[in-house]
C-alpha atoms as a PDB file:
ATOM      1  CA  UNK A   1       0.000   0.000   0.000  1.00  0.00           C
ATOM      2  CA  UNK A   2       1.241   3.477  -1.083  1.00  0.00           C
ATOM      3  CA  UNK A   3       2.120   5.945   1.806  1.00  0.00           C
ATOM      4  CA  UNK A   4       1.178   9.146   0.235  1.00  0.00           C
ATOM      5  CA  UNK A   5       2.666  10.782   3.836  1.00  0.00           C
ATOM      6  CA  UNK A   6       6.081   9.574   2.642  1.00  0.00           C
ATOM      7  CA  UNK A   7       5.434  10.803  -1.073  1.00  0.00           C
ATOM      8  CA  UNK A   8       4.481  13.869  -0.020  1.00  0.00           C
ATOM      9  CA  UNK A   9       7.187  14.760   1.718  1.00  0.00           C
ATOM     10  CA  UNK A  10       9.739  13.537   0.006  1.00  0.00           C
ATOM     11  CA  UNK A  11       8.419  15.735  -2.724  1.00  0.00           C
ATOM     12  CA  UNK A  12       8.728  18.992  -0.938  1.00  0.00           C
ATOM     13  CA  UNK A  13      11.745  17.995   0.189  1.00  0.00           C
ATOM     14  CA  UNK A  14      12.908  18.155  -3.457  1.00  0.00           C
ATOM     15  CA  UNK A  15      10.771  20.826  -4.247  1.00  0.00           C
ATOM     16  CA  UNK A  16      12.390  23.203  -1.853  1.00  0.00           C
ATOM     17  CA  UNK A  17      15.832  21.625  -2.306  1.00  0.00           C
ATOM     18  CA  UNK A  18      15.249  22.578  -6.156  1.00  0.00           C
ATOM     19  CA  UNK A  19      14.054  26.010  -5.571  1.00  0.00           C
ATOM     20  CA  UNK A  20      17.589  26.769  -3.523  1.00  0.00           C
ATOM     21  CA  UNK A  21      19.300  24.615  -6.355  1.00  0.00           C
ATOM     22  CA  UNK A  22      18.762  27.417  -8.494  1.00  0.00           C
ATOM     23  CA  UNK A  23      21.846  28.813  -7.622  1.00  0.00           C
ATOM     24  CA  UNK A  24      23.786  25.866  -8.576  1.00  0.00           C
ATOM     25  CA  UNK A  25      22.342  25.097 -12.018  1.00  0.00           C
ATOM     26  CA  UNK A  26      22.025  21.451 -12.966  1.00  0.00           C
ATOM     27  CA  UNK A  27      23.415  19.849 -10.009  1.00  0.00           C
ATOM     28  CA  UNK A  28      20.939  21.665  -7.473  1.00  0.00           C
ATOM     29  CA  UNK A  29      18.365  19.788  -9.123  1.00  0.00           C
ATOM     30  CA  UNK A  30      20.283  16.341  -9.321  1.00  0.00           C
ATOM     31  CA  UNK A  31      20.891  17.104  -5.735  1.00  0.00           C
ATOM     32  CA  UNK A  32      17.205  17.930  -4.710  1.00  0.00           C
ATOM     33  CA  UNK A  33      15.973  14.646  -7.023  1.00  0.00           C
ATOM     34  CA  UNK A  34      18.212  12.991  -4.871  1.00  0.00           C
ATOM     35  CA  UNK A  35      17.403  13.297  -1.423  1.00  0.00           C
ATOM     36  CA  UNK A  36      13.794  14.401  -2.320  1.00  0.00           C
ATOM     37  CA  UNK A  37      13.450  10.295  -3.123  1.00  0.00           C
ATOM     38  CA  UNK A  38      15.831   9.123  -0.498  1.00  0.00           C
ATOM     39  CA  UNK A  39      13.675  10.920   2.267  1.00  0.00           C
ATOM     40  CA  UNK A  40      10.561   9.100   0.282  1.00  0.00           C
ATOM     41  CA  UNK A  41      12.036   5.596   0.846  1.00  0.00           C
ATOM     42  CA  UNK A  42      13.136   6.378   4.184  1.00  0.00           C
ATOM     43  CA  UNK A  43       9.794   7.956   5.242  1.00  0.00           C
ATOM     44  CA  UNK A  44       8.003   4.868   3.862  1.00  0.00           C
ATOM     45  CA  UNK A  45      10.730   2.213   5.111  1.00  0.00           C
ATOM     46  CA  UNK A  46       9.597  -1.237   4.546  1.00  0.00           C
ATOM     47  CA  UNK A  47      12.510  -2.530   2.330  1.00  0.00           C
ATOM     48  CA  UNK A  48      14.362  -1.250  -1.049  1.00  0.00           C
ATOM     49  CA  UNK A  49      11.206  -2.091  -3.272  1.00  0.00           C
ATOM     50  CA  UNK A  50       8.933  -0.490  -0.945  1.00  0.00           C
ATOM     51  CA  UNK A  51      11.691   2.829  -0.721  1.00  0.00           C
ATOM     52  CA  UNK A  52      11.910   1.996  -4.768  1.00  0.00           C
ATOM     53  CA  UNK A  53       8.408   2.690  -5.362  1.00  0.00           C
ATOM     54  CA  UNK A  54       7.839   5.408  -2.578  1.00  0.00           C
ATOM     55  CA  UNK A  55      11.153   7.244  -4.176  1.00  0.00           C
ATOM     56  CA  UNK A  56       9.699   7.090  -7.792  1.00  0.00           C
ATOM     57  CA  UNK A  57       6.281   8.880  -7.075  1.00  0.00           C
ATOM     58  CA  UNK A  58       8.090  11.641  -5.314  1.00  0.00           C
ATOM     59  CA  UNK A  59      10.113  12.314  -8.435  1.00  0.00           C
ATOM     60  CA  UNK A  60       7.486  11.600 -10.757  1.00  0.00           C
ATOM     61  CA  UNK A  61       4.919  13.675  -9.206  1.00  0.00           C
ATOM     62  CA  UNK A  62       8.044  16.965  -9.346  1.00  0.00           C
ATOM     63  CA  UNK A  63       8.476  16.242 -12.541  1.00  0.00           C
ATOM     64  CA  UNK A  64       4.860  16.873 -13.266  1.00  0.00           C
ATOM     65  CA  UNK A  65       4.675  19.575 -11.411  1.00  0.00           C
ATOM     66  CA  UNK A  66       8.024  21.045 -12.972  1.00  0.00           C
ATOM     67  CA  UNK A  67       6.581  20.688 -16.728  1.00  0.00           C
ATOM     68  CA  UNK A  68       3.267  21.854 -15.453  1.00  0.00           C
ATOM     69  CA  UNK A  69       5.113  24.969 -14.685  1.00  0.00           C
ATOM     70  CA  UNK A  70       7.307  25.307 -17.282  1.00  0.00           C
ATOM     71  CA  UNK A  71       3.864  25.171 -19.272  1.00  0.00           C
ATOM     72  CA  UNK A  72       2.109  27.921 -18.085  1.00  0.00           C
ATOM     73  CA  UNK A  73       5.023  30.022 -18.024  1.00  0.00           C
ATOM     74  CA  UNK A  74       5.865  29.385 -21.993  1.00  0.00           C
ATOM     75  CA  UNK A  75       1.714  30.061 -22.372  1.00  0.00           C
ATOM     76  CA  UNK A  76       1.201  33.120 -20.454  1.00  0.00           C
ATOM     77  CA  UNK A  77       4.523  34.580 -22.632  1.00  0.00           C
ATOM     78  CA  UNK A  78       3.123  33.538 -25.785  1.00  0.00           C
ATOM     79  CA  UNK A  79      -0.609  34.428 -24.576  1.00  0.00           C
ATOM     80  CA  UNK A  80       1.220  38.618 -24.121  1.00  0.00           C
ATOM     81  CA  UNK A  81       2.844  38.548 -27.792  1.00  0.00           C
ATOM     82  CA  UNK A  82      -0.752  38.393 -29.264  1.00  0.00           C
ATOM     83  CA  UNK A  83      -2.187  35.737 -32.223  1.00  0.00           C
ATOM     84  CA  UNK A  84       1.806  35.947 -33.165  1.00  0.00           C
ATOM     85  CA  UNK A  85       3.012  34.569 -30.010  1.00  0.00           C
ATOM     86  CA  UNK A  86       0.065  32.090 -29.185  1.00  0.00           C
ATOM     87  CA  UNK A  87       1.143  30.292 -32.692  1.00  0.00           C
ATOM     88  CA  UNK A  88       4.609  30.452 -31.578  1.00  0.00           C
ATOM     89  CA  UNK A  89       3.964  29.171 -27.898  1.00  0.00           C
ATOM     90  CA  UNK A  90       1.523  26.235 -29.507  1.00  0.00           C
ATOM     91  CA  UNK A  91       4.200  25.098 -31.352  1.00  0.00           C
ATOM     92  CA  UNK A  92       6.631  24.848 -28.595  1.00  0.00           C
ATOM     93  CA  UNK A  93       3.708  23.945 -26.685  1.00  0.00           C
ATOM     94  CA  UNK A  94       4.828  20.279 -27.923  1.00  0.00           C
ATOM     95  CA  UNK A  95       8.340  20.639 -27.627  1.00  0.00           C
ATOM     96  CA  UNK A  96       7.771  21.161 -23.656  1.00  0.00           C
ATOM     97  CA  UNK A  97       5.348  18.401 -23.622  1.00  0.00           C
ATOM     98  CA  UNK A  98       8.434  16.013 -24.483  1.00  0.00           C
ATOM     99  CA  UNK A  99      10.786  18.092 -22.750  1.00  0.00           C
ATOM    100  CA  UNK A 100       8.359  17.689 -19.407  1.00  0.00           C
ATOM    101  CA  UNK A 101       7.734  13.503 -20.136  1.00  0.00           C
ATOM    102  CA  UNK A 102      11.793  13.641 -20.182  1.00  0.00           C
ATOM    103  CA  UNK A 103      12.222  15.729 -17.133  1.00  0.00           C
ATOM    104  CA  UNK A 104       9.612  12.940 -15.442  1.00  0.00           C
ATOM    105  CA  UNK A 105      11.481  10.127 -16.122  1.00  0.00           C
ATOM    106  CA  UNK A 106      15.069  11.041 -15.166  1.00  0.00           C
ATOM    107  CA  UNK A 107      13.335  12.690 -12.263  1.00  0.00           C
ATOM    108  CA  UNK A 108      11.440  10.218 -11.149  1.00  0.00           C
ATOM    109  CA  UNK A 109      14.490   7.410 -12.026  1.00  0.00           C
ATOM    110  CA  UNK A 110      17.063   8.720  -9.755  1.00  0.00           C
ATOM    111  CA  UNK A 111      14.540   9.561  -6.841  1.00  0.00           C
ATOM    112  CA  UNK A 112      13.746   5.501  -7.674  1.00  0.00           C
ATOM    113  CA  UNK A 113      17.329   5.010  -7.066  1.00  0.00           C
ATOM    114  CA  UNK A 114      18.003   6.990  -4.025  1.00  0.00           C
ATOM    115  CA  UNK A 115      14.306   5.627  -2.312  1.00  0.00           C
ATOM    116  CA  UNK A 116      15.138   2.501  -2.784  1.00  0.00           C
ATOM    117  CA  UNK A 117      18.602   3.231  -0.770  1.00  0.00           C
ATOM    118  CA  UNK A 118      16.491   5.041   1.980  1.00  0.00           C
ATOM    119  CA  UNK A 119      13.703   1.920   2.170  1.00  0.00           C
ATOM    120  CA  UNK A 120      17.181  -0.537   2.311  1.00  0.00           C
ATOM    121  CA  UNK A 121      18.499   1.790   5.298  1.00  0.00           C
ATOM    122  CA  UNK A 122      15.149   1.746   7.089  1.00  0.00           C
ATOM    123  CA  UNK A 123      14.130  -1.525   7.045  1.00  0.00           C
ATOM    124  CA  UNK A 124      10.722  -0.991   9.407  1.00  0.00           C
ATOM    125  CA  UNK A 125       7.525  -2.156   7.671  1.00  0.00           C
ATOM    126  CA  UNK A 126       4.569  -1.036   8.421  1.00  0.00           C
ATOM    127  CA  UNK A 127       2.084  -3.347   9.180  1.00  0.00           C
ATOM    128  CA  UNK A 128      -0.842  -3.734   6.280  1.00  0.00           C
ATOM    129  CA  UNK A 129      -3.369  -1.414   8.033  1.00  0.00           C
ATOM    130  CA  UNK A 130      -1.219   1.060   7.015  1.00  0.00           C
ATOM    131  CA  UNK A 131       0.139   2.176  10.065  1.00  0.00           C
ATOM    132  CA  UNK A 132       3.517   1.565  12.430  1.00  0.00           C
ATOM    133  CA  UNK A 133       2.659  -1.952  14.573  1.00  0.00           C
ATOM    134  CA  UNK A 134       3.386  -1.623  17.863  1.00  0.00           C
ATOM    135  CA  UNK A 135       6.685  -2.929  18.664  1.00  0.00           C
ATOM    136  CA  UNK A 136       7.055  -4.665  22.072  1.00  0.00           C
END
């Protein structure tokens, strides 16, 4: 069963990590991908295909979110150049579709990768009601 507690914040983790990134182009990001899907897996536990799967949504779900962006930036400029820049913006329109389905994948490949570390490192499973079992 997904924990969507885990996703979640692994995802702002990366989110915010990516937003300070900024000022180290490239490898910010790489960096934020990173631990945003490590702290996924390790939030989750359970195992390294548990931490895999917990780590991939987190970096799936930013890359969504990133391209979603990226989109409505690219519109709103094409939307203030007039019927000229709305043809323009359409036809780049599919360019960033590809360009956000690429940023997805690697995104969500090496947050994969680092969950699946972070679910290896905490190997606690929750029990299948979804929540911690009691340990005595």
């Amino acid at each position: 069963m997904t924990n969507w507690r885990a996703v979640i914040i692994g995802f702002l983790v990366a989110t915010v990590l990516g937003i300070l990134g900024l000022a180290i182009p490239g490898v910010g990001q790489l960096a934020a991908g990173l631990i945003g899907g490590f702290v996924a897996g390790y939030v989750a536990g359970g195992g390294l295909l548990r931490g895999f799967w917990h780590g991939l949504l987190a970096g799936a779900l930013g890359g969504l979110v990133g391209g979603l962006l990226i989109a409505v930036f690219v519109g709103l400029a094409g939307w203030t150049l007039g019927p000229a820049g709305a043809m323009i913006s359409g036809a780049a329109g599919l360019g960033i579709l590809a360009l956000a389905i690429f940023v997805s994948f690697v995104m969500a490949l090496e947050s994969a990768i680092a969950g699946a570390l972070g679910g290896l490192l905490n190997p606690d499973r929750p029990d299948y009601r979804g929540y911690d079992a009691p340990r005595y």
